[in-house]
N, C-alpha and C. Protein backbone atom coordinates (compact mmCIF):
# COMPACT_ATOMS: atom_id res chain seq x y z
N UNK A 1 -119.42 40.63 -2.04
CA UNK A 1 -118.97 41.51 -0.99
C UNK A 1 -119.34 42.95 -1.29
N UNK A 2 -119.46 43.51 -2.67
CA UNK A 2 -119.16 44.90 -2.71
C UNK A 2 -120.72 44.73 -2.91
N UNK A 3 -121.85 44.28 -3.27
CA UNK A 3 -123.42 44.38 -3.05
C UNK A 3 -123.77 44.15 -1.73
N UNK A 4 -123.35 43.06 -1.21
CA UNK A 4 -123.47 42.64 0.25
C UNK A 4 -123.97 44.04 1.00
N UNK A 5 -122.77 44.75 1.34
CA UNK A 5 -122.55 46.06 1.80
C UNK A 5 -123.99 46.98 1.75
N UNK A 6 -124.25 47.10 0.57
CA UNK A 6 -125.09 47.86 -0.20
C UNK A 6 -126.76 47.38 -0.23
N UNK A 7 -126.78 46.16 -0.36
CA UNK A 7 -128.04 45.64 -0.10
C UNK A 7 -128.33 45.69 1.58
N UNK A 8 -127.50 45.34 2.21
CA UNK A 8 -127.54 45.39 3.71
C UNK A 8 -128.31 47.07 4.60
N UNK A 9 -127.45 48.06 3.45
CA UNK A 9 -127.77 49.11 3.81
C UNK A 9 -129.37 49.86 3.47
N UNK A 10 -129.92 49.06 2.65
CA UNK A 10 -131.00 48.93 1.61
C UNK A 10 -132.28 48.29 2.59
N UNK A 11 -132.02 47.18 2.93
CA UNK A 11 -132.68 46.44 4.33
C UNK A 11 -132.99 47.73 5.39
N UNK A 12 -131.92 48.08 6.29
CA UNK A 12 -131.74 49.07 7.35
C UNK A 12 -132.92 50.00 6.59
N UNK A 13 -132.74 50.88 5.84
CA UNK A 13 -133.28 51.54 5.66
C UNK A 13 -135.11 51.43 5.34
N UNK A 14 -135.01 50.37 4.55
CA UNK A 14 -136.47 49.62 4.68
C UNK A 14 -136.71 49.99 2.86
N UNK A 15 -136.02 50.29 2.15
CA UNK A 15 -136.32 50.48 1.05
C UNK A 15 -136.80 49.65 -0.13
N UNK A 16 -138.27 49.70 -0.83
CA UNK A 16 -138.45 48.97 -1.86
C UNK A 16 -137.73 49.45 -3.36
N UNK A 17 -137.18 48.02 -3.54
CA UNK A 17 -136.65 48.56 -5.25
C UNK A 17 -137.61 47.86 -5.61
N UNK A 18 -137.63 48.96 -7.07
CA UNK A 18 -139.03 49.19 -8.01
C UNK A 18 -138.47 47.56 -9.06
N UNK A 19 -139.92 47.14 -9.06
CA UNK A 19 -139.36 45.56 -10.09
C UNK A 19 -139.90 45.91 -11.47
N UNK A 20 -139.23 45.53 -12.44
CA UNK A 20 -139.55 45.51 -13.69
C UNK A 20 -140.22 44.32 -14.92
N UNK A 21 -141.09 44.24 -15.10
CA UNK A 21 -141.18 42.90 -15.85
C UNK A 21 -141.34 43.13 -17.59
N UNK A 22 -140.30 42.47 -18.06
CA UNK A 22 -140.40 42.77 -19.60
C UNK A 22 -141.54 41.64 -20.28
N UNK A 23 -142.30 42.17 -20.98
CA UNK A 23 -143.06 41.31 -21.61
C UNK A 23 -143.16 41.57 -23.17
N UNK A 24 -143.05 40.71 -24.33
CA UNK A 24 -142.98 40.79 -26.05
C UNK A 24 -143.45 39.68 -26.55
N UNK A 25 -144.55 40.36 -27.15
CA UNK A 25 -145.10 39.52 -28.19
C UNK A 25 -145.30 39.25 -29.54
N UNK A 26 -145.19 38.53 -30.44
CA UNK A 26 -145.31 38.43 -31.88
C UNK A 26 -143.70 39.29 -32.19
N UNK A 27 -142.80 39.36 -31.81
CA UNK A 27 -141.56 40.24 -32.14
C UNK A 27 -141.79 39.66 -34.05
N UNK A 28 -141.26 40.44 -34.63
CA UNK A 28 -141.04 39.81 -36.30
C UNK A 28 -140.26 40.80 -36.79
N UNK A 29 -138.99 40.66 -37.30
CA UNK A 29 -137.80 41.20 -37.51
C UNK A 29 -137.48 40.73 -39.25
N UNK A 30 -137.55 41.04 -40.27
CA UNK A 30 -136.96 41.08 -42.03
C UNK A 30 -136.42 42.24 -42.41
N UNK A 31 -135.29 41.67 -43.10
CA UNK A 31 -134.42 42.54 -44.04
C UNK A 31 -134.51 41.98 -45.62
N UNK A 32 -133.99 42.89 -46.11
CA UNK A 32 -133.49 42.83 -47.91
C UNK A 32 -132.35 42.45 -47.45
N UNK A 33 -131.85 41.27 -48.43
CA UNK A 33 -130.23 40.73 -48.07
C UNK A 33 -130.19 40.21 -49.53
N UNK A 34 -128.69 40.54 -49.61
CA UNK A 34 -127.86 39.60 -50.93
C UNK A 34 -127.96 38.18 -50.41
N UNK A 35 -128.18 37.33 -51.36
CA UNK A 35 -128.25 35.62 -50.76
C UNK A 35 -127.38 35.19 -51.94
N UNK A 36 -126.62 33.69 -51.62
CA UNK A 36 -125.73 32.98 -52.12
C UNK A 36 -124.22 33.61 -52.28
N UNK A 37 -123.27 33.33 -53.41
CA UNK A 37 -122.18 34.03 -53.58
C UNK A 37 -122.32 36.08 -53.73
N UNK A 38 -123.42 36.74 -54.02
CA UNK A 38 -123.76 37.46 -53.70
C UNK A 38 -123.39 38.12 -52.44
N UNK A 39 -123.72 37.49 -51.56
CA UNK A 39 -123.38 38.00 -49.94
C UNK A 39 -121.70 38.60 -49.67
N UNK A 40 -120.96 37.33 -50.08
CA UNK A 40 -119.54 37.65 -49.68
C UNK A 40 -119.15 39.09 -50.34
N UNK A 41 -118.37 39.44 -49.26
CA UNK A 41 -117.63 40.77 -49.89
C UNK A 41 -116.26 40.13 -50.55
N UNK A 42 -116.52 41.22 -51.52
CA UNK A 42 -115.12 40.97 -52.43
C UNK A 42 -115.41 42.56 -53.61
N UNK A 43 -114.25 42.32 -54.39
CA UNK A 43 -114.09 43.99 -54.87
C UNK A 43 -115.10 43.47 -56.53
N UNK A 44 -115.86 42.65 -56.42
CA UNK A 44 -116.64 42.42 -57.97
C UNK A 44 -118.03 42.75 -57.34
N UNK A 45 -118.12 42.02 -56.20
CA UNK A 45 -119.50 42.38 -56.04
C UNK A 45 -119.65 43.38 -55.34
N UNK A 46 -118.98 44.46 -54.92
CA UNK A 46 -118.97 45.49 -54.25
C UNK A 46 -119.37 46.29 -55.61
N UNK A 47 -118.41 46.51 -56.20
CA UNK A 47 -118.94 47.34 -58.07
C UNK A 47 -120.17 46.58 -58.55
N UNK A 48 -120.75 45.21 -58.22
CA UNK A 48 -121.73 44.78 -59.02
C UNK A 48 -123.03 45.82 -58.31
N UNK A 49 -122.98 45.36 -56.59
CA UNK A 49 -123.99 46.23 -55.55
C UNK A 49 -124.33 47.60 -56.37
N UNK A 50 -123.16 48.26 -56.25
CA UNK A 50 -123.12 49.64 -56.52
C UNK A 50 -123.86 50.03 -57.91
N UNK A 51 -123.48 49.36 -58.57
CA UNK A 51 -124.15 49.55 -59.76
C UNK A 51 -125.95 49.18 -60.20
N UNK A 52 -126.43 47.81 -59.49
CA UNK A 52 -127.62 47.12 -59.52
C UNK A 52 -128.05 48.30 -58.81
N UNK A 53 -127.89 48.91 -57.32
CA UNK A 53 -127.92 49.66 -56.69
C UNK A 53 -129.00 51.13 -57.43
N UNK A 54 -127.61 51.56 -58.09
CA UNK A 54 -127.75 52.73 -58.89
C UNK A 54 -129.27 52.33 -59.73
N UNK A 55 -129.37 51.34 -60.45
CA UNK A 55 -130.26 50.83 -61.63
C UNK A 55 -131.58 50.66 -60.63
N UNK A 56 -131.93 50.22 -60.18
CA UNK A 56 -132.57 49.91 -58.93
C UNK A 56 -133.32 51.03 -58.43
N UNK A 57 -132.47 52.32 -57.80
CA UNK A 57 -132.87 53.49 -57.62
C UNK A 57 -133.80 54.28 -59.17
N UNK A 58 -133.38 53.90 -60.38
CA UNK A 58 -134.03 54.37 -60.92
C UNK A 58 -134.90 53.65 -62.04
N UNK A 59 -135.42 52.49 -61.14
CA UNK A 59 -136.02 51.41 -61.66
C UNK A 59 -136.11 50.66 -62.87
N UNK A 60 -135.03 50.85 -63.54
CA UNK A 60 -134.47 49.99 -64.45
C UNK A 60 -134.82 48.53 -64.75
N UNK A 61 -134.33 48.05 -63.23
CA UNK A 61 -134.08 46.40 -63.45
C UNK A 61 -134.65 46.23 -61.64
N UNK A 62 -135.45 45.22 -61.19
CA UNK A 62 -135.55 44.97 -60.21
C UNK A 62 -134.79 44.63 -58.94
N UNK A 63 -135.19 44.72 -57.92
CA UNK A 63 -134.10 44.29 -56.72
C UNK A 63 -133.20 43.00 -56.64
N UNK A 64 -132.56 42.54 -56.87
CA UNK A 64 -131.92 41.41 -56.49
C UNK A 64 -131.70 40.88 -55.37
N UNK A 65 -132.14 41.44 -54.13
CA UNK A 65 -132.36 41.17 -52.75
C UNK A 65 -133.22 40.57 -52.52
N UNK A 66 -133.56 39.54 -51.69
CA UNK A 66 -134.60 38.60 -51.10
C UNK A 66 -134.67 38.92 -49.43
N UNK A 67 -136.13 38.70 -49.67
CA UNK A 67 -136.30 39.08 -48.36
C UNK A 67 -136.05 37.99 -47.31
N UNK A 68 -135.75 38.37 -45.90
CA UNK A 68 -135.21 37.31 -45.03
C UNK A 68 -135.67 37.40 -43.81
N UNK A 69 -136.39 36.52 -42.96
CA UNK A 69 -136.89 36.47 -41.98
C UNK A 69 -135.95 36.36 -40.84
N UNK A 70 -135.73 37.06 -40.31
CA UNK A 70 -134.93 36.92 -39.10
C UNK A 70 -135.18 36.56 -37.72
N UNK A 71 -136.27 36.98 -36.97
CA UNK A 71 -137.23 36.40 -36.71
C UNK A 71 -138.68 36.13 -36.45
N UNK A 72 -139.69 35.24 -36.34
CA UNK A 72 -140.51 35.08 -36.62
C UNK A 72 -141.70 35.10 -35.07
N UNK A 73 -142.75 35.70 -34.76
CA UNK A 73 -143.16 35.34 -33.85
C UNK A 73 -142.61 35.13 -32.62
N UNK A 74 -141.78 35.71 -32.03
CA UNK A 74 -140.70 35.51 -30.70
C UNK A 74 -141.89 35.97 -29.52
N UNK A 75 -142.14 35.73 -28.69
CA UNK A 75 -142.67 36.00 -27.54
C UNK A 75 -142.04 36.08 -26.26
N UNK A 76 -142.54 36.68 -25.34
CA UNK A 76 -141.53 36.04 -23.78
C UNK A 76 -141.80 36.78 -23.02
N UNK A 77 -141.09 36.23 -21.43
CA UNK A 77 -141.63 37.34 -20.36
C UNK A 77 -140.21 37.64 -20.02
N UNK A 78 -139.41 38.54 -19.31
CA UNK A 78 -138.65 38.48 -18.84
C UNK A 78 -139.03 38.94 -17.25
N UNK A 79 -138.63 37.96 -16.18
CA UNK A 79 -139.31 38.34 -14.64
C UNK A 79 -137.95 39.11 -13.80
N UNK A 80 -138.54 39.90 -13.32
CA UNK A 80 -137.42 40.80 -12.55
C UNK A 80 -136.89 39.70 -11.23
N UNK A 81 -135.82 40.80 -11.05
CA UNK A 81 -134.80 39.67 -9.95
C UNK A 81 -134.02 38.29 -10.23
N UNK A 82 -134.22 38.58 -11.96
CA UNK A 82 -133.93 36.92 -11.90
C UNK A 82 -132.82 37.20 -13.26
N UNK A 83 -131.64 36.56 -13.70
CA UNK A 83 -131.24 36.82 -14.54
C UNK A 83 -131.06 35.93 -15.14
N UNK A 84 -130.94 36.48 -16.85
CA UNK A 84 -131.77 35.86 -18.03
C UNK A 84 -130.40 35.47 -19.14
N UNK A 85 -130.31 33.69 -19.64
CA UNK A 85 -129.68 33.63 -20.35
C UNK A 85 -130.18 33.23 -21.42
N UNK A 86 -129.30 34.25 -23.11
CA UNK A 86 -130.23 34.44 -24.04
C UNK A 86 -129.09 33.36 -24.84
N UNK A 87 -129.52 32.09 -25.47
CA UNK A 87 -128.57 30.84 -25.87
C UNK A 87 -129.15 30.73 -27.50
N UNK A 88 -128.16 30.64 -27.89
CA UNK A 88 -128.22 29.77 -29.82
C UNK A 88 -127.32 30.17 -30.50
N UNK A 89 -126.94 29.19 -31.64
CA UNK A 89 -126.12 29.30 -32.51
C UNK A 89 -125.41 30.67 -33.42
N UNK A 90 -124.62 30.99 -33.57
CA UNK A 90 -124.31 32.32 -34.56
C UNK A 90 -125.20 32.44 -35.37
N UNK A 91 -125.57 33.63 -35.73
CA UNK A 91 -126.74 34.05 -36.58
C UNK A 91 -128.25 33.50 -36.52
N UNK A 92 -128.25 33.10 -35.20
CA UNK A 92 -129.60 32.88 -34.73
C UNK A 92 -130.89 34.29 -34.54
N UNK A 93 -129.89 35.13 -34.37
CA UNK A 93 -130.96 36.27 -34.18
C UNK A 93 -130.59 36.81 -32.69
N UNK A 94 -129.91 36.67 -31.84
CA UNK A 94 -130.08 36.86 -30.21
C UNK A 94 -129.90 38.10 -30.29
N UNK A 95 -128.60 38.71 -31.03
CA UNK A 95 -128.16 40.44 -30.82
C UNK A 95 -129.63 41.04 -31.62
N UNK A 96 -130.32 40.57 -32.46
CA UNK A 96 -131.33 41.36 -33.35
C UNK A 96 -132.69 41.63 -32.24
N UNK A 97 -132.72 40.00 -31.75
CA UNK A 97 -133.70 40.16 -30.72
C UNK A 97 -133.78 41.04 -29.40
N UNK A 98 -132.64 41.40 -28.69
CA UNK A 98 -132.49 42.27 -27.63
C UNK A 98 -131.98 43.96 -28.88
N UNK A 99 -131.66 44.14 -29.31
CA UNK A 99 -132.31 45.38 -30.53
C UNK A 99 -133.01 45.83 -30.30
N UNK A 100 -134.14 44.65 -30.69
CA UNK A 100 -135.85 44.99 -30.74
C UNK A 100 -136.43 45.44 -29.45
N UNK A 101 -135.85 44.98 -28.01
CA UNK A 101 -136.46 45.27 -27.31
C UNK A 101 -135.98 46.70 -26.72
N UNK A 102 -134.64 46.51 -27.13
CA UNK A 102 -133.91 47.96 -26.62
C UNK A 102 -134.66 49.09 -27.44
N UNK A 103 -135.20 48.95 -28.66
CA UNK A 103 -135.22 49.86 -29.53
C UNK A 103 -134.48 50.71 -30.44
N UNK A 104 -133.56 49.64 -30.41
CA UNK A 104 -132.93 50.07 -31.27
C UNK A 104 -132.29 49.29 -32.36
N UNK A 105 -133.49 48.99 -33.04
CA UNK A 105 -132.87 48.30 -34.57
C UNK A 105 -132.30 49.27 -35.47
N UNK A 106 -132.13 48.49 -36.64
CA UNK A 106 -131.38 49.27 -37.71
C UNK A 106 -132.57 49.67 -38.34
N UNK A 107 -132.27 51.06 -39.51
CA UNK A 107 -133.62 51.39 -39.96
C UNK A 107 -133.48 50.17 -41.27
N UNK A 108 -133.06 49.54 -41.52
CA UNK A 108 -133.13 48.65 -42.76
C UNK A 108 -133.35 47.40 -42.58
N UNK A 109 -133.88 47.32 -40.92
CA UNK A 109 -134.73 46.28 -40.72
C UNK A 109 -136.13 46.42 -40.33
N UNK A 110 -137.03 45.74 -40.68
CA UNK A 110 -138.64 45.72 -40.12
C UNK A 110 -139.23 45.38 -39.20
């Protein structure tokens, strides 16, 4: 009802809305991540981070981070007028993937 109105008035007038088509290719998204018991927060490995961290910065001892593919090769079109559902499991990547297109990832991702 409340577009109805509005599109109706849109007609009358004779107006074209401008269409948009999103198109992405090869998207490829990696971070440095803690992997295994590592990951969980807790107050040991928060002082362990901090410290490897510190050592790390002044190249002491190497990274303990592994690198992680988040995702790989993503492609797609997105076609105007039509709306788009983005589906998969938790930690599939969906919020990382619309990021990428927004532009706005984190800088500590690639």
């Amino acid at each position: 009802m409340l577009f109805e109105n509005h599109f109706k008035r849109i007609v009358i007038v004779g107006l074209e809305l401008p269409t948009i088509e999103v198109r992405f290719k090869d998207i490829n998204v990696e971070a440095q991540v803690y992997v295994g018991s590592r990951a969980l927060p807790s107050l040991l490995n928060f002082f362990v981070n901090v410290i490897e961290g510190c050592l790390n910065n002044l190249q002491i001892i190497p990274s303990p981070k592994k690198q992680l593919h988040i995702l790989q090769n993503v492609s797609g079109i997105i076609k105007p007028k039509r709306m788009t559902l983005l589906l998969g499991p938790p930690g599939s990547g969906k919020t990382t993937l619309l990021l990428a297109l927004a532009g706005r990832l984190g800088k500590d991702l690639k």
